[in-house]
Protein backbone atom coordinates (compact mmCIF):
# COMPACT_ATOMS: atom_id res chain seq x y z
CA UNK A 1 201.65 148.71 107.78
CA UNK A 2 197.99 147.69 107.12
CA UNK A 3 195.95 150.30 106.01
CA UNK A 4 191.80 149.54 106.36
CA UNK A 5 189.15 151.21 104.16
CA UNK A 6 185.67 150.77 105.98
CA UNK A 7 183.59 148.81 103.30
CA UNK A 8 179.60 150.08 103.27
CA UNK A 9 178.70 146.63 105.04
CA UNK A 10 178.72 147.62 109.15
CA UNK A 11 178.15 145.58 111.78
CA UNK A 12 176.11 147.11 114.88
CA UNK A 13 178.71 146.41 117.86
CA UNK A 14 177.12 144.75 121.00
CA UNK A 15 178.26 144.94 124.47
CA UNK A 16 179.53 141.71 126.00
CA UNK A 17 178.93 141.92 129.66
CA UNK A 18 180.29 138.97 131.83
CA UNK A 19 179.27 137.84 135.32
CA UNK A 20 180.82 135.81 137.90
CA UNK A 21 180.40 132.66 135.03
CA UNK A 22 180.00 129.87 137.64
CA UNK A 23 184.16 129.57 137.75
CA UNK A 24 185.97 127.60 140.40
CA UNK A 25 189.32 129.32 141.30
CA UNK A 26 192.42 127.95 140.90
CA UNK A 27 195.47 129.08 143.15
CA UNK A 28 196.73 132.66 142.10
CA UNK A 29 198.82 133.04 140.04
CA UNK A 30 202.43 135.57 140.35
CA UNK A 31 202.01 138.72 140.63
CA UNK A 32 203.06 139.54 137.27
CA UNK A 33 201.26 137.59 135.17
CA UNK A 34 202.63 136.10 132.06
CA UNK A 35 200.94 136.89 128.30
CA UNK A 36 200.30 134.48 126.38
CA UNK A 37 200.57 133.88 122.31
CA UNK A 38 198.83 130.88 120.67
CA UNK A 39 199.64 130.29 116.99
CA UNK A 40 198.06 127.98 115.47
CA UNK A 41 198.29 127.16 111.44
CA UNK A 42 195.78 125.59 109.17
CA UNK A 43 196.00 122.31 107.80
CA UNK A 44 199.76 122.19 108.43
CA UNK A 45 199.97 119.15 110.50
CA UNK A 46 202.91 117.69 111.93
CA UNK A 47 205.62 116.64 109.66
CA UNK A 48 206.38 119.87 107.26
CA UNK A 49 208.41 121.19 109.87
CA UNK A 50 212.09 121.17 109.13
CA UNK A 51 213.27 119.71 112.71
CA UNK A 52 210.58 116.91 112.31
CA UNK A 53 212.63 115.79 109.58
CA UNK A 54 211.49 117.21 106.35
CA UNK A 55 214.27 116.92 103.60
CA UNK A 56 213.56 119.69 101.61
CA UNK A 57 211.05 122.10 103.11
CA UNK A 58 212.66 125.28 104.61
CA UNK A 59 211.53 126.52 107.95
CA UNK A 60 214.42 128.03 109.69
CA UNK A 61 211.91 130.45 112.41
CA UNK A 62 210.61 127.03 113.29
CA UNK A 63 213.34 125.32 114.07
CA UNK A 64 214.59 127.82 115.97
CA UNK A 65 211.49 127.99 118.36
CA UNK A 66 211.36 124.26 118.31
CA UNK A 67 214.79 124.65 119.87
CA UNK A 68 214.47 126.87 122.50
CA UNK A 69 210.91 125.13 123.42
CA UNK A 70 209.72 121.95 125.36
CA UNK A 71 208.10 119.70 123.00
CA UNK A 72 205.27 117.71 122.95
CA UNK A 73 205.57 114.96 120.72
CA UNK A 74 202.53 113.02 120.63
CA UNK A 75 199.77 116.41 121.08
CA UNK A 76 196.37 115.30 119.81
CA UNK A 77 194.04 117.29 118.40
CA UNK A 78 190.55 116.31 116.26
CA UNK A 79 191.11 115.21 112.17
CA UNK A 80 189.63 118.62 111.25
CA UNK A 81 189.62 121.98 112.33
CA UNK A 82 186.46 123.12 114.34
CA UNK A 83 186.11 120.51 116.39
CA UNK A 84 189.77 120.90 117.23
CA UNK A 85 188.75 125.11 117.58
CA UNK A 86 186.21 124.35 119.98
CA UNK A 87 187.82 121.93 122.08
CA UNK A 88 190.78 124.93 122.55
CA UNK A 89 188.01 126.68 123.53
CA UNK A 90 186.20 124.97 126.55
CA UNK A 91 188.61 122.02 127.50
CA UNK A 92 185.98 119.17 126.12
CA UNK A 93 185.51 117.34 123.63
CA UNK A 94 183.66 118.46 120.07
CA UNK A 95 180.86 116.92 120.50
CA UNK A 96 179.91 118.06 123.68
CA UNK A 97 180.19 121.39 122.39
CA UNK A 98 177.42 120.72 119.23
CA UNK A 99 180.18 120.70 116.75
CA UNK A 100 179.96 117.65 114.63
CA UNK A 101 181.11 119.19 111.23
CA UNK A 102 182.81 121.87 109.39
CA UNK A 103 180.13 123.39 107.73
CA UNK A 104 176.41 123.78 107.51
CA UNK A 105 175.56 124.94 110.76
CA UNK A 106 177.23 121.96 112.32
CA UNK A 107 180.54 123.86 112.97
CA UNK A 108 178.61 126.47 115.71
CA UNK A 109 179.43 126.46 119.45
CA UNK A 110 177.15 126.10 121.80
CA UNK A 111 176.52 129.44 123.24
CA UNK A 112 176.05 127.70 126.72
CA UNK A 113 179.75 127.15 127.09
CA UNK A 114 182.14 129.21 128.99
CA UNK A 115 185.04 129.69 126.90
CA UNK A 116 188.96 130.64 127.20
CA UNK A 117 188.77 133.98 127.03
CA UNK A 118 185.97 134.29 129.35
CA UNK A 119 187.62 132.53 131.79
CA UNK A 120 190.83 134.31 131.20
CA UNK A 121 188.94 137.69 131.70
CA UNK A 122 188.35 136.84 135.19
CA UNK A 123 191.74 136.83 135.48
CA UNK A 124 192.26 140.35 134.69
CA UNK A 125 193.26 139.68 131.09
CA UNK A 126 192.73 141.20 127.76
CA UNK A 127 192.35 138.84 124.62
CA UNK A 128 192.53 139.06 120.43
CA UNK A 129 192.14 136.46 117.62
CA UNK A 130 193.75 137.24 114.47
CA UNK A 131 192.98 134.99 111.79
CA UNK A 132 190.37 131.71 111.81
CA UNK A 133 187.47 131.66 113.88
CA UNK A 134 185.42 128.57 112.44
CA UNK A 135 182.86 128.49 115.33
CA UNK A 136 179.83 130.00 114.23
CA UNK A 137 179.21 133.21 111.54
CA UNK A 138 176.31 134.18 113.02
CA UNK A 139 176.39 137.34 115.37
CA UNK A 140 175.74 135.58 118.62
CA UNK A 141 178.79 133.23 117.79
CA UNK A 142 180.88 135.65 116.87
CA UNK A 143 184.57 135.99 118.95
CA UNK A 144 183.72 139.72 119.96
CA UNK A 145 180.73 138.60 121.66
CA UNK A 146 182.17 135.57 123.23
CA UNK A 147 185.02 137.41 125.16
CA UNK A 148 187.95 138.74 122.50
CA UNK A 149 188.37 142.24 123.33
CA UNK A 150 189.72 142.39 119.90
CA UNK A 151 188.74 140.09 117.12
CA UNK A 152 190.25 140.68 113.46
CA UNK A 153 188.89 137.23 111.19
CA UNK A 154 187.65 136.26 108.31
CA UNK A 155 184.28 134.35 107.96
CA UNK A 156 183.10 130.34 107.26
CA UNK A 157 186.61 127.60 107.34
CA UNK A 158 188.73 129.76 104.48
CA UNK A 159 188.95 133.04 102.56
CA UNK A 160 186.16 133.52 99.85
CA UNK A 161 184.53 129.84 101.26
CA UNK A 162 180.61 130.26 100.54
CA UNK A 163 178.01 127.52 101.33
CA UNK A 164 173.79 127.55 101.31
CA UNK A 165 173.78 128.71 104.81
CA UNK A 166 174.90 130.66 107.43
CA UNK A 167 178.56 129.45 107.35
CA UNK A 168 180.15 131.95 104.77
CA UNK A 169 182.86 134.37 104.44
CA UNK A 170 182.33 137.88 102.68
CA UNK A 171 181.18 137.49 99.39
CA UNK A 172 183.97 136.68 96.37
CA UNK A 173 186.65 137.06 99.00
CA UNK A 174 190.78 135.97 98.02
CA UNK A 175 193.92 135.88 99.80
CA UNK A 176 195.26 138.60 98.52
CA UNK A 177 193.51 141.73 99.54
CA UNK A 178 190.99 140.47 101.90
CA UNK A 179 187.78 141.69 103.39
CA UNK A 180 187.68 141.06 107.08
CA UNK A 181 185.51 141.48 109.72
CA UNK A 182 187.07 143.61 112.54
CA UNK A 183 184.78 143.70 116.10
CA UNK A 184 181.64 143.06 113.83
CA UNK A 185 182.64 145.80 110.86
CA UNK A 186 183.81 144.89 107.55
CA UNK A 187 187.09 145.98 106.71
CA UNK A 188 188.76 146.26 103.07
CA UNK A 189 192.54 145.02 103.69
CA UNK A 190 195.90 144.98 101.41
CA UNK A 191 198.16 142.19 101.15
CA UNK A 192 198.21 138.50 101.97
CA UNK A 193 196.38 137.20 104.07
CA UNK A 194 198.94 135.35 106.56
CA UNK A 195 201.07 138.62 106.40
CA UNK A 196 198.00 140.62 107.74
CA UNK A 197 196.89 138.43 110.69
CA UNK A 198 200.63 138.83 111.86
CA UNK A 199 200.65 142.61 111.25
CA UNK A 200 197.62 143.03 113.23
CA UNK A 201 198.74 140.84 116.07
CA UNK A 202 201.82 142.47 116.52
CA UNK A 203 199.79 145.97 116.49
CA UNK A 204 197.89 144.64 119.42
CA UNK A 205 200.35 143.06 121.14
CA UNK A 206 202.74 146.24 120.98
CA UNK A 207 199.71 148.29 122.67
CA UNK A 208 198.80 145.71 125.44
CA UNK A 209 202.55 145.21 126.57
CA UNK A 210 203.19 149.18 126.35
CA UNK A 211 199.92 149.39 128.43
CA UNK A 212 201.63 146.46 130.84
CA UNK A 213 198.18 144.60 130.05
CA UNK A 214 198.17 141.10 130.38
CA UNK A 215 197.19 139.82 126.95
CA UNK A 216 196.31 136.08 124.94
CA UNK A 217 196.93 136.68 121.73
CA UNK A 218 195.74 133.94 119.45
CA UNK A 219 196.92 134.21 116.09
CA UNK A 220 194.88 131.75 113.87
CA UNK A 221 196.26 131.26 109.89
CA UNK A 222 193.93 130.05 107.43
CA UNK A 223 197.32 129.08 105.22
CA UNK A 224 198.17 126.69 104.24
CA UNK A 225 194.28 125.74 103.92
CA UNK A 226 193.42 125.54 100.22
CA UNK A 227 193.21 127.01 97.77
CA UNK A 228 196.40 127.12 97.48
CA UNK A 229 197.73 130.13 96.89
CA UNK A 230 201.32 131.59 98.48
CA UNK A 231 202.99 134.91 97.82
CA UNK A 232 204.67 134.82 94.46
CA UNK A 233 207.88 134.90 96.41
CA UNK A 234 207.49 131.86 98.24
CA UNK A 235 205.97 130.00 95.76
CA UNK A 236 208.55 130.63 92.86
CA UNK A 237 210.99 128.31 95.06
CA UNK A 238 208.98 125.25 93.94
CA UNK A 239 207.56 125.63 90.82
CA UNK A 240 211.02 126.28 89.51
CA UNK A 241 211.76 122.50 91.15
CA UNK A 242 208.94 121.23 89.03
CA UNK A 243 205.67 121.47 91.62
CA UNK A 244 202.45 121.85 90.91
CA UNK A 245 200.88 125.14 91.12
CA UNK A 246 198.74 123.80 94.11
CA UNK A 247 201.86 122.36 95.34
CA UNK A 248 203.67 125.31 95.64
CA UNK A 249 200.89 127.15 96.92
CA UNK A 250 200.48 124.80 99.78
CA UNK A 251 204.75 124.41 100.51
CA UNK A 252 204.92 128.57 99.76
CA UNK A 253 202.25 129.65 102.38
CA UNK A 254 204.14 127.53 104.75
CA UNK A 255 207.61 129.19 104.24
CA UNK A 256 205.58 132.48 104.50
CA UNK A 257 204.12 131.38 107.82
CA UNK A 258 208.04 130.88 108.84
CA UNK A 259 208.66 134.25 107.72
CA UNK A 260 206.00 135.77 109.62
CA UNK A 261 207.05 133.34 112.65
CA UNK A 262 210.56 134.97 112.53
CA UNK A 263 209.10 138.21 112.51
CA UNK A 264 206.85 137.45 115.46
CA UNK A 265 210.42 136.17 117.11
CA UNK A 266 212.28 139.12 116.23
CA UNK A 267 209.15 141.69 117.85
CA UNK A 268 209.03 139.21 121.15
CA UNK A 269 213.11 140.22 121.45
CA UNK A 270 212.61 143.54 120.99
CA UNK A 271 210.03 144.28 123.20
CA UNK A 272 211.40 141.91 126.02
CA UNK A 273 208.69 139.49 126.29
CA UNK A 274 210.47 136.40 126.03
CA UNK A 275 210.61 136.09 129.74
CA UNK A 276 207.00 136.98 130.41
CA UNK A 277 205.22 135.30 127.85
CA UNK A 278 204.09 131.66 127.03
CA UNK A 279 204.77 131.23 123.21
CA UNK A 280 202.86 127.77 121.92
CA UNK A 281 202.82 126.93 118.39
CA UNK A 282 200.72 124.42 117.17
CA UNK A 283 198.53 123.11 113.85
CA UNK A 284 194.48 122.08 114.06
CA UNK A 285 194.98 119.10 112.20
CA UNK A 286 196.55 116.94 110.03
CA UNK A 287 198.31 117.74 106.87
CA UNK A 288 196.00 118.44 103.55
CA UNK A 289 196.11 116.03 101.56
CA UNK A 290 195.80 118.20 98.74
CA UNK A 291 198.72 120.83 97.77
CA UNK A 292 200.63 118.35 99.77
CA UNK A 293 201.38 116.14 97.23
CA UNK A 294 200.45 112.08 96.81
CA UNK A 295 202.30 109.76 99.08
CA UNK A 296 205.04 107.87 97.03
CA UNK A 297 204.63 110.11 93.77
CA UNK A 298 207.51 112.28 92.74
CA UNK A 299 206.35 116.34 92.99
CA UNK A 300 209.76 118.16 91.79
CA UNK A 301 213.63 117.29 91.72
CA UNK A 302 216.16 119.54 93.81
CA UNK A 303 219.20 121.16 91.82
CA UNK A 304 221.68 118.17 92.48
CA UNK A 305 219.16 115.87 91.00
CA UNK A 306 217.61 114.70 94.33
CA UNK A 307 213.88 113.71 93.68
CA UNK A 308 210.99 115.72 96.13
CA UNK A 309 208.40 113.28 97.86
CA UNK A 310 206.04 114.20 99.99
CA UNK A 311 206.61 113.61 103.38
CA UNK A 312 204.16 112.81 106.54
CA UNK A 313 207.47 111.81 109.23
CA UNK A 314 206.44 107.86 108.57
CA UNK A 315 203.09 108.56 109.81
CA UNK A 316 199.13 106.77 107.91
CA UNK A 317 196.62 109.23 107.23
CA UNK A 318 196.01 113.03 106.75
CA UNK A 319 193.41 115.26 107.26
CA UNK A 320 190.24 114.08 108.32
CA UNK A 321 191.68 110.49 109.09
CA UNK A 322 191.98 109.56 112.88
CA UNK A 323 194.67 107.76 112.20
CA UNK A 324 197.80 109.46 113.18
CA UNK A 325 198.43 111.30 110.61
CA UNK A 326 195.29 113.07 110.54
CA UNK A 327 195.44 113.99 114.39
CA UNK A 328 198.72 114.00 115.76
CA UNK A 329 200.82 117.86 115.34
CA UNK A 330 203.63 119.82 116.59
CA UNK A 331 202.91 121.60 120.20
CA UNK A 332 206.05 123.33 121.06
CA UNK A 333 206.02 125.71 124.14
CA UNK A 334 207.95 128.34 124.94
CA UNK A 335 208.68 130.40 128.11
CA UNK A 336 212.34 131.72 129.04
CA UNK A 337 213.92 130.83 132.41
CA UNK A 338 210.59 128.72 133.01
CA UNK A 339 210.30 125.69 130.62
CA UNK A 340 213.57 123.64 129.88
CA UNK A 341 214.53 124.77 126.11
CA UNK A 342 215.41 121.07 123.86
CA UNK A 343 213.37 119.38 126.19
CA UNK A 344 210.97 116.44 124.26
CA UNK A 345 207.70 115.37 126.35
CA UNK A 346 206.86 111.68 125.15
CA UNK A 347 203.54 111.19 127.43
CA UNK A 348 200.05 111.68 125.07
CA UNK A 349 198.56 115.38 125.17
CA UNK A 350 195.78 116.80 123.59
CA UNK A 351 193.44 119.92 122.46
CA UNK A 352 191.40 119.68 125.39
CA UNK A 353 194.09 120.40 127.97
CA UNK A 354 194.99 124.04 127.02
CA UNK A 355 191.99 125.66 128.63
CA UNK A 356 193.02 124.08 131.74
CA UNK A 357 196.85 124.85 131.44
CA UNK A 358 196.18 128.21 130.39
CA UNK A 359 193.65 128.29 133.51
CA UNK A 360 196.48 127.22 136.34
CA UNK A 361 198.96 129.78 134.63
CA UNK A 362 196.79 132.78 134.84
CA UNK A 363 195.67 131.69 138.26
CA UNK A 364 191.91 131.70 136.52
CA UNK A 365 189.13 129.44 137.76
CA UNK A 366 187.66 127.04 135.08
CA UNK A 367 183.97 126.51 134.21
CA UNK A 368 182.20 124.09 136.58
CA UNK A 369 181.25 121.42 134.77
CA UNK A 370 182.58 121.52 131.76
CA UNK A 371 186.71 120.56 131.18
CA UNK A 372 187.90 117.32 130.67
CA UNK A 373 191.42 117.71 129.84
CA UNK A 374 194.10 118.09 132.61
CA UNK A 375 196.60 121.38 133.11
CA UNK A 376 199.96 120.49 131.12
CA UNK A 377 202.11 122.48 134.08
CA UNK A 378 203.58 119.90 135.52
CA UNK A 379 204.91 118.18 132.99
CA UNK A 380 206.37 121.52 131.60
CA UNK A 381 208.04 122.56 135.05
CA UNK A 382 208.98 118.85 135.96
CA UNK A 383 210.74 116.34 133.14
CA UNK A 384 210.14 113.60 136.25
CA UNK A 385 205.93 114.85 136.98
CA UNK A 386 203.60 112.04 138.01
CA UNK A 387 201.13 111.80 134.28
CA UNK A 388 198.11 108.80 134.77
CA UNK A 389 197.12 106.89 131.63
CA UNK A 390 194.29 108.16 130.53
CA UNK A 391 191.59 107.47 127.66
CA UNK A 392 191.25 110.47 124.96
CA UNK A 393 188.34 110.06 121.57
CA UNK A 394 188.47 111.24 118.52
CA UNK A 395 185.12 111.43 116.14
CA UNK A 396 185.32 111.49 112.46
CA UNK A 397 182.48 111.24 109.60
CA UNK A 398 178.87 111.71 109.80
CA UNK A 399 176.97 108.84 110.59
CA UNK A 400 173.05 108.15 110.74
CA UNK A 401 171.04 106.98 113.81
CA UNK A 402 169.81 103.10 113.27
C-alpha cells in the first residue's frame, strides 16, 4: 500500500470549470458505458515484447494480453515522447499543438486545445493519469487543470530530470522513493516508481468501479526511460548473464512493468471489468537506444551458452529516428465479447486516432476543428471494414528558418 507524507511544498488547487467546449456529438453511446485503461510505457518501443519475437526477454503478462487482444501491427506514433503525448491528447498532429521538442518550453500544449479528457467529461466520465505527463510543468498546463479529476505525476520527461527552465521535476528526485505531485501538492512516496503509478491506479480504479463511475484511467510509466535503474529483483536476472548495469536497468524495469501488467490483469478479473472496459497497451516511441544495448554487439550469454543481442524485430532506427524503428510500437486492444481476441490488424494506425476512437465509444462529441485522425471502431468490430489510404507525418529535429 502507498503511504504519502505531505512534503512542506503545496500547491494552491484551482477549480477547472468546463463549458459546452464547442463539441460536435457523436451518436450515443450504450447505456452502460464502457471504462477505459490506457497504458502506455516509456521508451519501450515495439520489439522487447516477448510475442514480437524477443529471444530472451521475459514478458509473460504481455503475452498474455497480446493474446486475448486485437492487434495493431503497424500503430504510429511520433520518434519521441511529447509530441506523441499531445497528439493522444487532441487527435492532431504535434505541431499543431506548439510542441516541437522535449524540453525547454517547447514540450507545452497549447492551452487553446480541447483535450481527451475534456471531451470525455462531456460524456459523463471521470478521468486519472498516473505516471508521465510531459506537456507543460507550469500550473496552467498542468493535467488537473486540463480535465483529470485525478492526476498523480511526476514533473519535466523523467524522475529527478532538471533543465534552465520551466520544464523540471522536483528537485534531486530518484526512482526509488519519489516525490510526486498529486492534484497540484507535493507528495513524499515509498517504493519504485513503476510499482507506485500502478498502486495508485488500481486505488482509483477500485473507487470509480465500486462507485459504478465511468472512468479513463491512463497509466503513464516513465520506465524504462533512463536512467536506468530497475528493482534489484529484476535487474539481478541480467547482470548475472553478463549486462551492463544500464542494461539491466533498462531490460529489469521492463520485466517490472510485466509484473505490474499482470497485476493490473489479475485486479481487472477480480473486479469483473473485463467485459466493460477497453484495455489498450501501447509505448510513446521507439526503443532507447541506450540501456538497450548496440545493434550487433554481444550484451550477456544465457546459461546454455547462447549469446544475448539486442533486438529491434528486424526493424532501422530507434528513438528519435522516423524511421521505423523509432516510430512504429505495439497497440494491442482489449475488450471481452467485443473485439475478436488473436486478431492482427495490418492497415497503418496512428497516435492521432485515439481521441477520436475513444470519442465514438463514449458516445462523446469531438472538438470542432481540431482532429485529424479517424475512430479505429470499425476496424476493431469488423476484420472486413472499408479503411482509405491515407497520408500520416512525422517531424523530427530542430531546424532553422532560411
Amino acid at each position: 500500500m502507498l503511504r504519502f507524507r505531505h512534503a512542506l511544498v503545496a500547491l494552491l488547487l484551482g477549480c477547472v470549470c468546463f463549458g459546452s467546449v464547442g463539441l460536435r456529438q457523436s451518436a450515443a453511446a450504450d447505456a452502460k458505458k464502457p471504462n477505459i485503461i490506457l497504458i502506455m510505457t516509456d521508451d519501450q518501443g515495439y520489439a522487447p515484447v516477448g510475442r514480437h519475437g524477443h529471444p530472451w526477454l521475459k514478458t509473460p503478462n504481455l503475452d498474455t494480453l497480446y493474446d486475448t487482444s486485437t492487434r495493431f501491427t503497424r500503430f504510429l506514433v511520433s520518434p519521441t515522447c511529447s509530441p506523441t503525448r499531445s497528439a493522444i491528447m487532441t487527435g492532431r498532429h504535434p505541431m499543431r499543438n506548439g510542441i516541437t521538442h522535449t524540453i525547454l518550453e517547447r514540450e507545452r500544449m497549447t492551452l487553446n486545445a480541447t483535450i481527451l479528457p475534456q471531451v470525455l467529461h462531456e460524456a459523463g466520465y471521470k478521468s486519472g493519469i498516473f505516471g508521465k505527463w510531459h506537456l507543460g510543468d507550469e500550473e496552467p498546463y498542468q493535467p488537473h487543470k486540463r480535465g483529470f479529476d485525478e492526476a498523480f505525476i511526476h514533473g519535466a520527461g523523467g524522475i529527478g530530470q532538471a533543465y534552465d527552465c520551466s520544464c523540471a521535476d522536483a528537485p534531486n528526485n530518484k526512482y526509488f522513493n519519489p516525490t510526486i505531485r498529486h492534484n497540484g501538492s507535493f507528495v513524499k512516496t515509498e517504493g519504485f516508481c513503476t510499482d507506485i503509478f500502478f498502486t495508485a491506479a488500481l486505488g482509483w480504479i477500485k473507487e470509480q468501479n465500486e462507485a459504478n463511475q465511468p472512468f479513463f484511467a491512463y497509466i503513464t510509466t516513465n520506465a524504462p526511460h533512463g536512467p536506468f535503474i530497475a528493482p534489484e529483483k529484476n535487474a539481478k536476472r541480467f547482470t548475472d548473464l553478463g549486462f551492463t548495469p544500464e542494461q539491466a536497468g533498462f531490460y529489469g524495469m521492463i520485466e517490472n512493468i510485466d509484473e505490474n501488467m499482470g497485476l493490473l490483469l489479475a485486479k481487472m478479473e477480480e473486479w469483473d471489468l473485463f467485459e466493460n472496459t477497453m484495455l489498450i497497451f501501447m509505448s510513446d516511441n521507439g526503443m532507447t537506444g541506450g540501456g538497450s544495448g548496440r545493434m550487433g554487439k554481444q550484451m550477456g550469454t544465457l546459461p546454455d551458452g547462447t549469446p544475448m543481442y539486442p533486438y529491434n524485430a528486424d526493424m532501422r532506427g530507434q528513438k528519435g529516428s522516423p524511421d521505423e524503428g523509432g516510430v512504429r510500437v505495439p497497440f494491442f486492444v482489449r475488450w471481452d465479447g467485443h473485439f475478436e481476441s488473436g486478431r492482427d490488424i495490418d492497415y497503418i494506425a496512428a497516435h492521432i486516432d485515439i481521441l477520436p476512437t475513444l470519442a465514438e465509444l463514449t458516445g462523446a462529441g469531438m472538438p470542432e476543428n481540431q482532429v485529424e485522425g479517424r475512430s479505429l471502431l470499425p476496424l476493431l468490430k469488423n476484420a472486413k471494414a472499408d479503411w482509405d489510404d491515407r497520408f500520416l507525418f512525422t517531424h523530427v529535429g530542430r531546424w532553422k528558418t532560411g
